[in-house]
Protein backbone atom coordinates (compact mmCIF):
# COMPACT_ATOMS: atom_id res chain seq x y z
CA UNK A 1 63.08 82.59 114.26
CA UNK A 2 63.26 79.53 111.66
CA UNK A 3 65.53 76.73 112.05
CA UNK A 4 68.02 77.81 109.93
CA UNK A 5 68.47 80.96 111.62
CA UNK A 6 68.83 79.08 115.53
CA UNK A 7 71.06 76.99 113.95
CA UNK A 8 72.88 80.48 112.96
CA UNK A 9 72.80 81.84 116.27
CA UNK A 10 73.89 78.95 117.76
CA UNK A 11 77.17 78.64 115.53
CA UNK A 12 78.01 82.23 115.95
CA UNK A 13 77.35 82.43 119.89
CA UNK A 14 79.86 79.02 120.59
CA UNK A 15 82.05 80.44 117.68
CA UNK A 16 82.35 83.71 119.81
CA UNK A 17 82.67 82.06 122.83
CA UNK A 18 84.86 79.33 121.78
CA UNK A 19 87.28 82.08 120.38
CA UNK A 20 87.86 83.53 123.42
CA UNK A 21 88.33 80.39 125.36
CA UNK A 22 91.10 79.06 122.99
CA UNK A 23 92.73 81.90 123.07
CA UNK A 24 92.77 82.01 126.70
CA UNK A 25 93.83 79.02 126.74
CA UNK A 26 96.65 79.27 123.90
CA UNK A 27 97.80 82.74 125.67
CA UNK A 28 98.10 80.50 129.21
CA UNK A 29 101.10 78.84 127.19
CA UNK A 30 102.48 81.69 124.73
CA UNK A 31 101.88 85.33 126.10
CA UNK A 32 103.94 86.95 128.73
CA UNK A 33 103.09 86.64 132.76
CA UNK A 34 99.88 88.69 132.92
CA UNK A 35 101.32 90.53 136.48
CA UNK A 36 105.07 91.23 134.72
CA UNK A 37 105.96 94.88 135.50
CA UNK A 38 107.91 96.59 132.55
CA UNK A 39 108.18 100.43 133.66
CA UNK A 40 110.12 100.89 130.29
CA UNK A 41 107.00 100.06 128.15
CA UNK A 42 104.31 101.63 129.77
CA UNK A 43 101.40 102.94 127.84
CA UNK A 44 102.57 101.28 124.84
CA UNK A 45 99.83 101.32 121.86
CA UNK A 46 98.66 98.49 119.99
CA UNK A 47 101.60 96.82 118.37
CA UNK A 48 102.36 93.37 117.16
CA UNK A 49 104.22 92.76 120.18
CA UNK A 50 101.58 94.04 122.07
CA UNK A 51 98.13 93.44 120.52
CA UNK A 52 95.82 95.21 123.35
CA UNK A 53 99.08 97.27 123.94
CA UNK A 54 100.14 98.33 127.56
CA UNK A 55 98.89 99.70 130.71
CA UNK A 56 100.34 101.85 133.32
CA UNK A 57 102.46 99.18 134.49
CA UNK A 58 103.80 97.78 131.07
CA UNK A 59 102.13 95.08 132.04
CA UNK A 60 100.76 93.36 128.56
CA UNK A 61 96.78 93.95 127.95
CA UNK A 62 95.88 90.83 126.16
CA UNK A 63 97.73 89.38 128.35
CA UNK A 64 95.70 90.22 131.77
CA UNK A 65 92.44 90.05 129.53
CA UNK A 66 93.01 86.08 128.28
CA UNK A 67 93.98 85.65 131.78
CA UNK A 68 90.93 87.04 133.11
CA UNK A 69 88.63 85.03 131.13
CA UNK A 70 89.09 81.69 133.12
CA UNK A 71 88.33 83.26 136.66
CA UNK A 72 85.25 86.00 135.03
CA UNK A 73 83.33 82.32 133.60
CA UNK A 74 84.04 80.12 136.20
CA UNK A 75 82.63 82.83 138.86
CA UNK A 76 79.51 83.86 136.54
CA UNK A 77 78.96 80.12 134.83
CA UNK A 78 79.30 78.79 138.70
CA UNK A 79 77.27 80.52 140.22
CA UNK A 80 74.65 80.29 137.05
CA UNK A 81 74.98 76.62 137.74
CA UNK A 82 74.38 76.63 141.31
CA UNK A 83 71.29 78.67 141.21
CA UNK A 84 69.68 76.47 137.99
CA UNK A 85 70.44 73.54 140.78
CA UNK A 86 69.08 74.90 144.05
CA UNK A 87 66.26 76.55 142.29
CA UNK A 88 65.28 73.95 140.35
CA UNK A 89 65.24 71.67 142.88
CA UNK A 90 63.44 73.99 145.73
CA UNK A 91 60.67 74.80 142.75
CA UNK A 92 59.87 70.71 141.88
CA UNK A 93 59.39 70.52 145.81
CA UNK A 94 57.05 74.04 146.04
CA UNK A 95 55.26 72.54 143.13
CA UNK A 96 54.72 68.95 143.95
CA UNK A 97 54.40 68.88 146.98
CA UNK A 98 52.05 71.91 148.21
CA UNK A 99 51.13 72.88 151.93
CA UNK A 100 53.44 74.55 153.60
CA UNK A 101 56.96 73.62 151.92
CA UNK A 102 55.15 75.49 149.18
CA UNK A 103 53.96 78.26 151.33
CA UNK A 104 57.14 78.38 152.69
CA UNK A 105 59.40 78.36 149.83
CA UNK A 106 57.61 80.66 147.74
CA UNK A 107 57.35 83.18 149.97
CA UNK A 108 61.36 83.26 150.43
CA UNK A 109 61.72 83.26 147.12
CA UNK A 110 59.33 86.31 146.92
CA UNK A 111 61.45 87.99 149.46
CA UNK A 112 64.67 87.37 147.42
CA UNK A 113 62.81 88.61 144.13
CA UNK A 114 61.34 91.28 145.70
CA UNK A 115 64.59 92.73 147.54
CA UNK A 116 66.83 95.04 145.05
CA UNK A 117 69.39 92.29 143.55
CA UNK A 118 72.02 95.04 143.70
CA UNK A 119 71.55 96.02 148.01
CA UNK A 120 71.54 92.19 148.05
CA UNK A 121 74.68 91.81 146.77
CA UNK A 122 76.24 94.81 148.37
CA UNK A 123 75.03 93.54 151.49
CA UNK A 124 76.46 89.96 151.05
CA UNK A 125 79.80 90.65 149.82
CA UNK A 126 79.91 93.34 152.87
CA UNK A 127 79.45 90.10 155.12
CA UNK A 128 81.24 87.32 153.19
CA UNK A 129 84.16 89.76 152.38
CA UNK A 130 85.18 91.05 148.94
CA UNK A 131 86.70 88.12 146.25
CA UNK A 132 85.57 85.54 144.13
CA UNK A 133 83.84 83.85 147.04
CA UNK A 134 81.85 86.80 148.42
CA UNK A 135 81.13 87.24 144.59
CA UNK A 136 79.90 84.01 144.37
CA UNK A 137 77.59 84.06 147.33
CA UNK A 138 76.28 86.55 146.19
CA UNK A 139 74.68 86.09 142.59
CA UNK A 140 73.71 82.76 143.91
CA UNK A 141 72.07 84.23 147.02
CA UNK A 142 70.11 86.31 144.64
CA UNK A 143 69.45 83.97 141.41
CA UNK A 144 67.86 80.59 142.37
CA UNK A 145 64.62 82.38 143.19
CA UNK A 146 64.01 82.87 139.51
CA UNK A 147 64.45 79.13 138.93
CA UNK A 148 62.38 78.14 141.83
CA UNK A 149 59.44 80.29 140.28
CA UNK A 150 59.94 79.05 137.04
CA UNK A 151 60.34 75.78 137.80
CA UNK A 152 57.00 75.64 140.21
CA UNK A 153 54.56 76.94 138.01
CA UNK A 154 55.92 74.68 135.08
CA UNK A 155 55.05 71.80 137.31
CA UNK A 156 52.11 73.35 138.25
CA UNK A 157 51.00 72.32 134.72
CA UNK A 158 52.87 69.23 134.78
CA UNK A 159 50.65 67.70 137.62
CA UNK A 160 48.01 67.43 135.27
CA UNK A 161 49.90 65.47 132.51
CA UNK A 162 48.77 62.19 131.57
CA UNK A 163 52.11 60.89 132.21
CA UNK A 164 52.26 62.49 135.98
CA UNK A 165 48.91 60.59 136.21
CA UNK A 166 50.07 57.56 134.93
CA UNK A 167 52.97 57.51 137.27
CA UNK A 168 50.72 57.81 139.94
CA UNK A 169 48.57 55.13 138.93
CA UNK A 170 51.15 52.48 138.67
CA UNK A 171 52.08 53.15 142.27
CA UNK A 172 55.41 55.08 141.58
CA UNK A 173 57.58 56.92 144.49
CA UNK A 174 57.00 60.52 144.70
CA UNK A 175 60.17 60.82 144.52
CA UNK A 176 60.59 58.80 141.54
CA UNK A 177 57.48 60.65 139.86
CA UNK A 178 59.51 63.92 140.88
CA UNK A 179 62.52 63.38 140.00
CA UNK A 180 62.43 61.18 136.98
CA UNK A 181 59.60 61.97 135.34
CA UNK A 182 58.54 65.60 135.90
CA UNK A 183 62.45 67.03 136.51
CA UNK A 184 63.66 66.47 132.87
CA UNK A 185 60.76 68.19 131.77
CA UNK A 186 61.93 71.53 134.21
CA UNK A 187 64.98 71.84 132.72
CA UNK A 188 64.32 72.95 129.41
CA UNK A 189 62.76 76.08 130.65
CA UNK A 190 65.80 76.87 132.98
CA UNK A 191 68.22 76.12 130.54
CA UNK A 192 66.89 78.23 128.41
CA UNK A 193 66.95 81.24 130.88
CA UNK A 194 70.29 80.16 132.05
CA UNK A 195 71.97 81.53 129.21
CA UNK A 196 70.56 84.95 129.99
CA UNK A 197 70.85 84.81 133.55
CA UNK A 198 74.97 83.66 132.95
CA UNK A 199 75.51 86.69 130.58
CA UNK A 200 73.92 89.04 133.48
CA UNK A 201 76.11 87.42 135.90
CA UNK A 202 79.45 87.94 133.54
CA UNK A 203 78.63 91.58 133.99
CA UNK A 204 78.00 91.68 137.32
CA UNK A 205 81.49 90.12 138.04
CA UNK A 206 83.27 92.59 136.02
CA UNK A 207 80.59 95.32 137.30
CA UNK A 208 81.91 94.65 140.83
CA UNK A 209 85.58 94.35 140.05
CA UNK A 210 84.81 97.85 138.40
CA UNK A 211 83.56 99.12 141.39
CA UNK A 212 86.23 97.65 143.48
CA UNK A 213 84.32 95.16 144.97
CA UNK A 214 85.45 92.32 142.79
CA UNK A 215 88.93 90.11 143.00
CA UNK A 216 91.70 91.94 144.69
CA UNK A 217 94.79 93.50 142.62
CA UNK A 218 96.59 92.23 140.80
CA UNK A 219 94.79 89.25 139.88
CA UNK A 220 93.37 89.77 136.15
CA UNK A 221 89.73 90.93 136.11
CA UNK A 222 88.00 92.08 133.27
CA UNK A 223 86.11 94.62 135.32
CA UNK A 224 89.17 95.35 137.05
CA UNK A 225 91.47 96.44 133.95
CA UNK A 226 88.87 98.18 132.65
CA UNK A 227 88.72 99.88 135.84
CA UNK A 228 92.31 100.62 135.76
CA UNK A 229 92.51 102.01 132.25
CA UNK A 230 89.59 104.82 132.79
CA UNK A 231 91.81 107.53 133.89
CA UNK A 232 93.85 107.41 130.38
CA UNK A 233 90.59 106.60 128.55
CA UNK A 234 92.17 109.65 126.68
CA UNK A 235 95.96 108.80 125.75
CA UNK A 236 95.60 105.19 126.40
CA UNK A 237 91.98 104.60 125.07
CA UNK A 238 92.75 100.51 124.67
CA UNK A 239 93.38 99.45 127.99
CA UNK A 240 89.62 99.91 128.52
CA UNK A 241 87.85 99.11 124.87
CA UNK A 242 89.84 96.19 124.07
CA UNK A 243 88.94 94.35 127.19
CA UNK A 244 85.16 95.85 126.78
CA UNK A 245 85.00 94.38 123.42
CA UNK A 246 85.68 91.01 124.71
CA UNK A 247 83.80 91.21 127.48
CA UNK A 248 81.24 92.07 124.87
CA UNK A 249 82.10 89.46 122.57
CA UNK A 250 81.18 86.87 125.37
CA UNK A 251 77.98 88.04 126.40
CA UNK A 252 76.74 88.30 122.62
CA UNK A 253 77.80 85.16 122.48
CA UNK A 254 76.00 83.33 126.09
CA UNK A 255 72.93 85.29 124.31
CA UNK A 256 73.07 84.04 120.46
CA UNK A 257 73.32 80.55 122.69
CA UNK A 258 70.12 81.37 124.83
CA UNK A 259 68.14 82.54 122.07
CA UNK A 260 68.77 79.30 119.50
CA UNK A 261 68.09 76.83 122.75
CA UNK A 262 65.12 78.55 122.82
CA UNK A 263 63.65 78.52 119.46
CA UNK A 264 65.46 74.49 119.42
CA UNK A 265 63.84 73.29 122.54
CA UNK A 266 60.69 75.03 121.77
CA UNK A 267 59.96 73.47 118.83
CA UNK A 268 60.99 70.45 120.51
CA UNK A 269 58.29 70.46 123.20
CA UNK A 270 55.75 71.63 120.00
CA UNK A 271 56.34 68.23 118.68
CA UNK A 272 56.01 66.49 121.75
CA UNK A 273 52.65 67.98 122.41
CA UNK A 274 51.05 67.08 118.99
């Protein structure tokens, strides 16, 4: 990928993204309340009054799917967060420290790889409860491990850097020599896979919600309306597709973003090394 065509993707995938999030947040203000009950225009197709047209309810599509937005990234982008954090963190330790906090660590982090992500999920939200915190617990139960494996064997490397060595030298904390010099050099590597792992955990949210395992009706979900609009996929074919191309939309979007950090931050560490 040249420059020019990161600095492509990387236009296009906030473009995308950015869309959606100003119209969520313009709809918060102009469209209709996304739980309003209209029996008299149920089903109603695409119209200018209704762009995404209604459901079963008459409650308005675009509507429910602008609303839906805020809670679908906070959960995913949240828990994204949280795992870059913990794993990040629990990998710098693995790595620079060795012994048995490595030993340790690792093989936890094995076990979490290891174990299907899906029964791990299941199996959490069965204990935490159904809702945006069991869904929460959940993808970060099961996504820091890739983090802390990333981040270990990056400062596996790291260790032998003349500027680890120098840190050493001059007497510096290893704390100080962990987080201050070798952390900022971890990051661009989980960044990078951040973007991925968020667009994963957008559809796992909605996935859930699909399967009824999500947020809890009515509260917009886009997993949930498209849930809801399957059994007129038929008569009523938008209260599914419209909300599946935006959900689409996004996650092209978290990827076009992933892929130009990549070739950007790449090229970055290139230069650094010559």
């Amino acid at each position: 990928m040249t420059a020019r065509a990161g600095t492509a993707s990387m236009v296009t995938g906030l473009s995308l993204v950015g869309a959606v999030v100003l119209a969520s947040a313009v709809g918060h203000f102009t469209l209709s309340d996304p739980n309003l009950q209209t029996f008299s225009e149920t089903l109603r197709p695409p119209s200018p009054a209704h762009l995404f047209g209604t459901d079963d309810l008459g409650r308005d599509v675009i509507a429910r799917t602008l609303a839906a937005t805020w809670l679908d990234l906070a959960l995913a982008l949240g828990a994204t967060a949280v795992s870059v954090t913990v794993g990040i963190v629990v990998g710098t330790l693995a790595g620079y420290l060795g012994g048995w906090p490595e030993r340790v660590s690792l093989r936890v982090a094995d076990f979490v790889i290891a174990f299907p992500f899906v029964v791990l999920v299941l199996v959490i939200i069965a204990i935490v409860g159904p809702g945006p915190l069991g869904i929460f617990a959940a993808l970060t139960a099961g996504g820091w491990a890739y983090y802390a494996r990333i981040s270990r064997a990056e400062l596996l490397v790291l260790r032998e850097r003349q500027f680890i060595q120098a840190a050493h030298t001059l007497g510096f904390s290893p704390r100080r020599v962990m987080f201050r010099h070798a952390l900022p050099n971890l990051l661009r590597p989980g960044l990078v896979y951040s973007m991925s792992d968020a667009v994963m955990n957008i559809l796992f949210v909605a996935a859930l919600s699909f399967l009824g395992l999500g947020v809890r009706p009515p509260t917009p979900e886009w997993g949930a309306i498209i849930s809801d609009g399957q059994a007129y996929l038929l008569s009523a074919w938008w209260i599914t597709t419209l909300p599946g191309v935006v959900l689409t939309l996004v996650g092209l979007g978290f990827t076009l973003i992933g892929d130009a950090l990549g070739e950007r931050l790449g090229t970055r560490v290139e230069r650094v090394a010559r």
